[in-house]
N, C-alpha and C. Protein backbone atom coordinates (compact mmCIF):
# COMPACT_ATOMS: atom_id res chain seq x y z
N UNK A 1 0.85 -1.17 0.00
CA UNK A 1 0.00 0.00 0.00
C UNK A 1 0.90 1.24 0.00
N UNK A 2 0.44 2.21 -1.03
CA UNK A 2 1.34 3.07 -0.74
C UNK A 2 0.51 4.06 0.03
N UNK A 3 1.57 5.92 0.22
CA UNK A 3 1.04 6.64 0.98
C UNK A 3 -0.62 6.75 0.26
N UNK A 4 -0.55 7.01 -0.95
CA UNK A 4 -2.02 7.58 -1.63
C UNK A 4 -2.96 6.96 -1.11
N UNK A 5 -2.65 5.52 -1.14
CA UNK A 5 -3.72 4.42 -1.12
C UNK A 5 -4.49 4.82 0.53
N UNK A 6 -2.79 4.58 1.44
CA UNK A 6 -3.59 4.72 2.98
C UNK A 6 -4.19 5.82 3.28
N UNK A 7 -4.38 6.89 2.26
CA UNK A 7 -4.39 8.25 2.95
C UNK A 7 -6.00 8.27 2.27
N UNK A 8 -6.59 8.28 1.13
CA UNK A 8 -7.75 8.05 0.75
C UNK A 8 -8.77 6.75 1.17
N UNK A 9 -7.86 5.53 2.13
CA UNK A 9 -8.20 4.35 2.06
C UNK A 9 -8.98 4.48 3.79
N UNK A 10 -8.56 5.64 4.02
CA UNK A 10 -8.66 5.77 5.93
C UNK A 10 -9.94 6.19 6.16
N UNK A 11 -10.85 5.66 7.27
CA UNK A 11 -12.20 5.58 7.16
C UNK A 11 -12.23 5.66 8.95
N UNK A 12 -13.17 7.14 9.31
CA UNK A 12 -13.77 6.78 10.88
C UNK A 12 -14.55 5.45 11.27
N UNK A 13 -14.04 5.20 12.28
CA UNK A 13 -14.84 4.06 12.78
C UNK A 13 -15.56 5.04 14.12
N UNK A 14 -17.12 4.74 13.77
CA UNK A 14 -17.92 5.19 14.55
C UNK A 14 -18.68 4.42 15.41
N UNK A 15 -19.11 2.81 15.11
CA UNK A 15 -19.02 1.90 15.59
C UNK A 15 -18.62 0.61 15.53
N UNK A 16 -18.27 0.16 17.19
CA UNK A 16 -17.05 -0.71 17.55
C UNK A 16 -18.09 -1.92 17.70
N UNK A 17 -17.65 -3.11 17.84
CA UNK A 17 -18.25 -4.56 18.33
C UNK A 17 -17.89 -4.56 19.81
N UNK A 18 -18.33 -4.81 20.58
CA UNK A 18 -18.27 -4.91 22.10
C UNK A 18 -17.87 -6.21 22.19
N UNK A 19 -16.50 -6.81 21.47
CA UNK A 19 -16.02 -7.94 21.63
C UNK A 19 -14.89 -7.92 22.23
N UNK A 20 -14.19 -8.60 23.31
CA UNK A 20 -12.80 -8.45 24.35
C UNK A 20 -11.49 -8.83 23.04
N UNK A 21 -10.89 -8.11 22.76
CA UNK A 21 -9.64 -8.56 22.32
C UNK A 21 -8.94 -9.55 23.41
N UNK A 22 -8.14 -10.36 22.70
CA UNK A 22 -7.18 -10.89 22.98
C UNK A 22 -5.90 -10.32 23.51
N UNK A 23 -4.87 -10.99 24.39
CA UNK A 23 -4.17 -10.25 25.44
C UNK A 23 -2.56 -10.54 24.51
N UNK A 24 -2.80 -11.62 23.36
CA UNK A 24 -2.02 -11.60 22.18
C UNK A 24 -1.70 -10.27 21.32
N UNK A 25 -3.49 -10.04 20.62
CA UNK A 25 -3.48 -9.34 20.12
C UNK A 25 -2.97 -7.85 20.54
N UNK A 26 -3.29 -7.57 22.19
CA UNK A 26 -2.98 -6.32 22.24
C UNK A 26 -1.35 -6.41 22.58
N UNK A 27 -1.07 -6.98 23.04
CA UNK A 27 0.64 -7.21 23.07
C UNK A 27 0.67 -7.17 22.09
N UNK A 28 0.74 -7.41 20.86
CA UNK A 28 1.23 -7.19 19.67
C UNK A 28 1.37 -5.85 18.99
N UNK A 29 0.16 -5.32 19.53
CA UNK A 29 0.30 -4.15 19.11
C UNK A 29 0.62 -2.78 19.42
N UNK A 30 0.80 -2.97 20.97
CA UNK A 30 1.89 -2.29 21.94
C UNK A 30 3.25 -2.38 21.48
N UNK A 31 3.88 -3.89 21.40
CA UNK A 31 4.99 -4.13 20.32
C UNK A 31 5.25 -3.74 19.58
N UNK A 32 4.48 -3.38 18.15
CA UNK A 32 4.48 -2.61 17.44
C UNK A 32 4.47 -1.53 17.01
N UNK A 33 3.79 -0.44 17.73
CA UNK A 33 3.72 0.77 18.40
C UNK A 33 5.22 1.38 18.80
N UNK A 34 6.14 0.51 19.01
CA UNK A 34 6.91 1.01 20.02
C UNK A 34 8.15 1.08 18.44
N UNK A 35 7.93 0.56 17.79
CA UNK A 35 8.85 0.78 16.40
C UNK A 35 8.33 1.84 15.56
N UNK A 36 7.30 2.70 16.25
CA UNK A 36 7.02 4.37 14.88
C UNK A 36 7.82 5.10 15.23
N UNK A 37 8.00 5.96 14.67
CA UNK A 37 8.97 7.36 14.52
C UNK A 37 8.85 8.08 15.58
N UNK A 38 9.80 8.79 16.46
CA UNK A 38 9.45 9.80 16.95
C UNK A 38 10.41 10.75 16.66
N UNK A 39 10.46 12.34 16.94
CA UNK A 39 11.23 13.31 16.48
C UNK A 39 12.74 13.19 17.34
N UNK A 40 13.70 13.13 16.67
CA UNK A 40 15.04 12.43 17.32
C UNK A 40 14.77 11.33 17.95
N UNK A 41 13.90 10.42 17.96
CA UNK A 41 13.92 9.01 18.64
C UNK A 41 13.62 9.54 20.13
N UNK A 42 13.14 10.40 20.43
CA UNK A 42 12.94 10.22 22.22
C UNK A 42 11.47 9.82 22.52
N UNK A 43 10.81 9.28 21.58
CA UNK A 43 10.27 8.07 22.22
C UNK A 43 9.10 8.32 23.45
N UNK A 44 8.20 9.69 23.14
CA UNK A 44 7.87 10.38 24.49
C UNK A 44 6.82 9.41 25.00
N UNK A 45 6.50 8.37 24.12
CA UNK A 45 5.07 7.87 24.50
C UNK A 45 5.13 6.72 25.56
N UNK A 46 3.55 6.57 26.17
CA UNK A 46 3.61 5.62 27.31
C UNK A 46 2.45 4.86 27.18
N UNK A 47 2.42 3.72 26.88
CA UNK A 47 1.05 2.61 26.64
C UNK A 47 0.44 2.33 28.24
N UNK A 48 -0.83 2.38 27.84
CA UNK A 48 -1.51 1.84 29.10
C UNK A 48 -2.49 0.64 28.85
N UNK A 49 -3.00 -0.34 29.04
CA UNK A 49 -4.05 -1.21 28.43
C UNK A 49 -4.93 -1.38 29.74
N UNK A 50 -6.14 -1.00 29.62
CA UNK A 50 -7.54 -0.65 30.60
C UNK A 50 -8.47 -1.85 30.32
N UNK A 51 -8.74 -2.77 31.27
CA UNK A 51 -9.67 -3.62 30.81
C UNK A 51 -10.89 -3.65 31.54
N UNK A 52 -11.93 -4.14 31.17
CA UNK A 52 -13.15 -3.48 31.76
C UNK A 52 -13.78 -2.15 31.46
N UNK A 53 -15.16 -2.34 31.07
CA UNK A 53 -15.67 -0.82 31.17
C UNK A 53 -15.82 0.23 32.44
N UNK A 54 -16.09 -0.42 33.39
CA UNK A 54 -16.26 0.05 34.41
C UNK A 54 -14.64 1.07 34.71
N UNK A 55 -13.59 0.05 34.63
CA UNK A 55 -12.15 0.51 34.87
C UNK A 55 -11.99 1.98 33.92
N UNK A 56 -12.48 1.67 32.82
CA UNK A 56 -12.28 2.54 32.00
C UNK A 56 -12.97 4.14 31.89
N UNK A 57 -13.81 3.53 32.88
CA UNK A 57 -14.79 4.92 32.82
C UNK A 57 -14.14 5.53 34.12
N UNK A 58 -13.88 4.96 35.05
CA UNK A 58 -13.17 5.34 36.63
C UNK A 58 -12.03 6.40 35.81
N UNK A 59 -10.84 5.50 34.93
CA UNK A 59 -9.52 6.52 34.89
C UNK A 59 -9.89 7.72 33.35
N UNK A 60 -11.08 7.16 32.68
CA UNK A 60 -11.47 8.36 31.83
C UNK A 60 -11.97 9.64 32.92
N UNK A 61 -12.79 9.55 33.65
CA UNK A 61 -13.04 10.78 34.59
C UNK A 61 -12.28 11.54 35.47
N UNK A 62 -11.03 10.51 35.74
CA UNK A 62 -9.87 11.07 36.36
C UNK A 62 -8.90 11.79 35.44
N UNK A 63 -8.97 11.24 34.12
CA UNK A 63 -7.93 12.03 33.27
C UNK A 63 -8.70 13.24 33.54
N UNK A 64 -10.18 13.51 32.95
CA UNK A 64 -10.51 14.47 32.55
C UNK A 64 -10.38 15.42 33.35
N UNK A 65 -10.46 15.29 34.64
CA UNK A 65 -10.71 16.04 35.83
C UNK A 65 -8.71 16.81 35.62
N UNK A 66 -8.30 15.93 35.44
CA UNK A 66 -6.77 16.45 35.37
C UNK A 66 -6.71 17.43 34.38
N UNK A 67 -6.81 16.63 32.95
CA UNK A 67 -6.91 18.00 31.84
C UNK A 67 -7.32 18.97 32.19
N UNK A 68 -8.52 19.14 32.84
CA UNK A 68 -9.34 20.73 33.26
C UNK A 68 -8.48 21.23 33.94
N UNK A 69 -7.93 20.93 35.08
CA UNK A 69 -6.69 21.76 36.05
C UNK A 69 -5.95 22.06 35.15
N UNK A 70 -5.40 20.88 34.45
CA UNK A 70 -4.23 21.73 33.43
C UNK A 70 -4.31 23.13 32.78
N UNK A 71 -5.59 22.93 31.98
CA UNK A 71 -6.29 23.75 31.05
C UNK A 71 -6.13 24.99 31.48
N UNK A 72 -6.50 24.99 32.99
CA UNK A 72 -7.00 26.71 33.63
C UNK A 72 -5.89 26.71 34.33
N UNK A 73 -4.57 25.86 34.44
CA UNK A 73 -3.48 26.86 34.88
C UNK A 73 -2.86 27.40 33.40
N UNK A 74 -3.09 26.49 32.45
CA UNK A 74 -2.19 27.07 31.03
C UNK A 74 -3.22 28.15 30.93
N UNK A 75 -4.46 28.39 31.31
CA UNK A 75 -5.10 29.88 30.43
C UNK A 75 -4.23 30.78 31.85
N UNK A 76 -4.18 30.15 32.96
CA UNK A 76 -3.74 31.55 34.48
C UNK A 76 -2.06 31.81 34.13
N UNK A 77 -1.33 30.77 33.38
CA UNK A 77 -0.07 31.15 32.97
C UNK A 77 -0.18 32.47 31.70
N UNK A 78 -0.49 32.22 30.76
CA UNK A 78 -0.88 32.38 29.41
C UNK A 78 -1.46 34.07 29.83
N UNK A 79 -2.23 33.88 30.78
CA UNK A 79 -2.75 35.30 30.87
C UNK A 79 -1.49 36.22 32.09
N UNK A 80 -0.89 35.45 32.70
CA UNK A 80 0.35 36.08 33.56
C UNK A 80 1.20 36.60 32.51
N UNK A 81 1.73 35.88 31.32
CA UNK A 81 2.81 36.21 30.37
C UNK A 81 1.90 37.18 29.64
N UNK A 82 1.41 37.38 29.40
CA UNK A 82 0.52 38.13 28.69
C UNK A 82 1.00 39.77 29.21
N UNK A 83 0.59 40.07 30.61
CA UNK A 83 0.47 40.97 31.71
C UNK A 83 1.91 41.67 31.85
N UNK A 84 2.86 40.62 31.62
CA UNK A 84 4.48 40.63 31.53
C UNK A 84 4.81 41.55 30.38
N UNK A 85 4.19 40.67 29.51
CA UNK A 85 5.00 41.55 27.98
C UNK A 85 4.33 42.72 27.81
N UNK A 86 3.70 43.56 28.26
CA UNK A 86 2.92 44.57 28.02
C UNK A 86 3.42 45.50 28.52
């Protein structure tokens, strides 16, 4: 396949089968994952594999709750530098 093919060939998936992968399959593809490119090779990324819905909904609400703190110290930074350069 070349680039053209994958790039016109790429399709949202909007719905999933509520079927459990295999603990093969996702090792494999953590494995795999870990051979893409990154900019100078540093490699910033970190795999997590969540099983269960329940689990998944617990550390989705905890990310989110994190992002938001993030969010409103980058707008309370963002508006400090702001205040600076002026």
């Amino acid at each position: 396949m070349d680039a053209r093919d994958a790039i016109r060939g790429r399709r949202a998936v909007r719905l999933y089968r509520h079927v459990p992968l295999g603990c093969d399959l996702i090792q494999g593809v953590v494995e795999d994952a870990v051979w893409a490119p990154s900019g100078m090779n540093q490699q910033p990324w970190r795999f997590f594999v969540i099983e269960g819905r329940e689990r998944l909904a617990r550390y989705s609400a905890s990310l989110w709750r994190g992002l938001q703190s993030i969010l409103i110290s980058v707008k309370v930074i963002v508006g400090q530098t702001t205040m600076i350069l002026r």
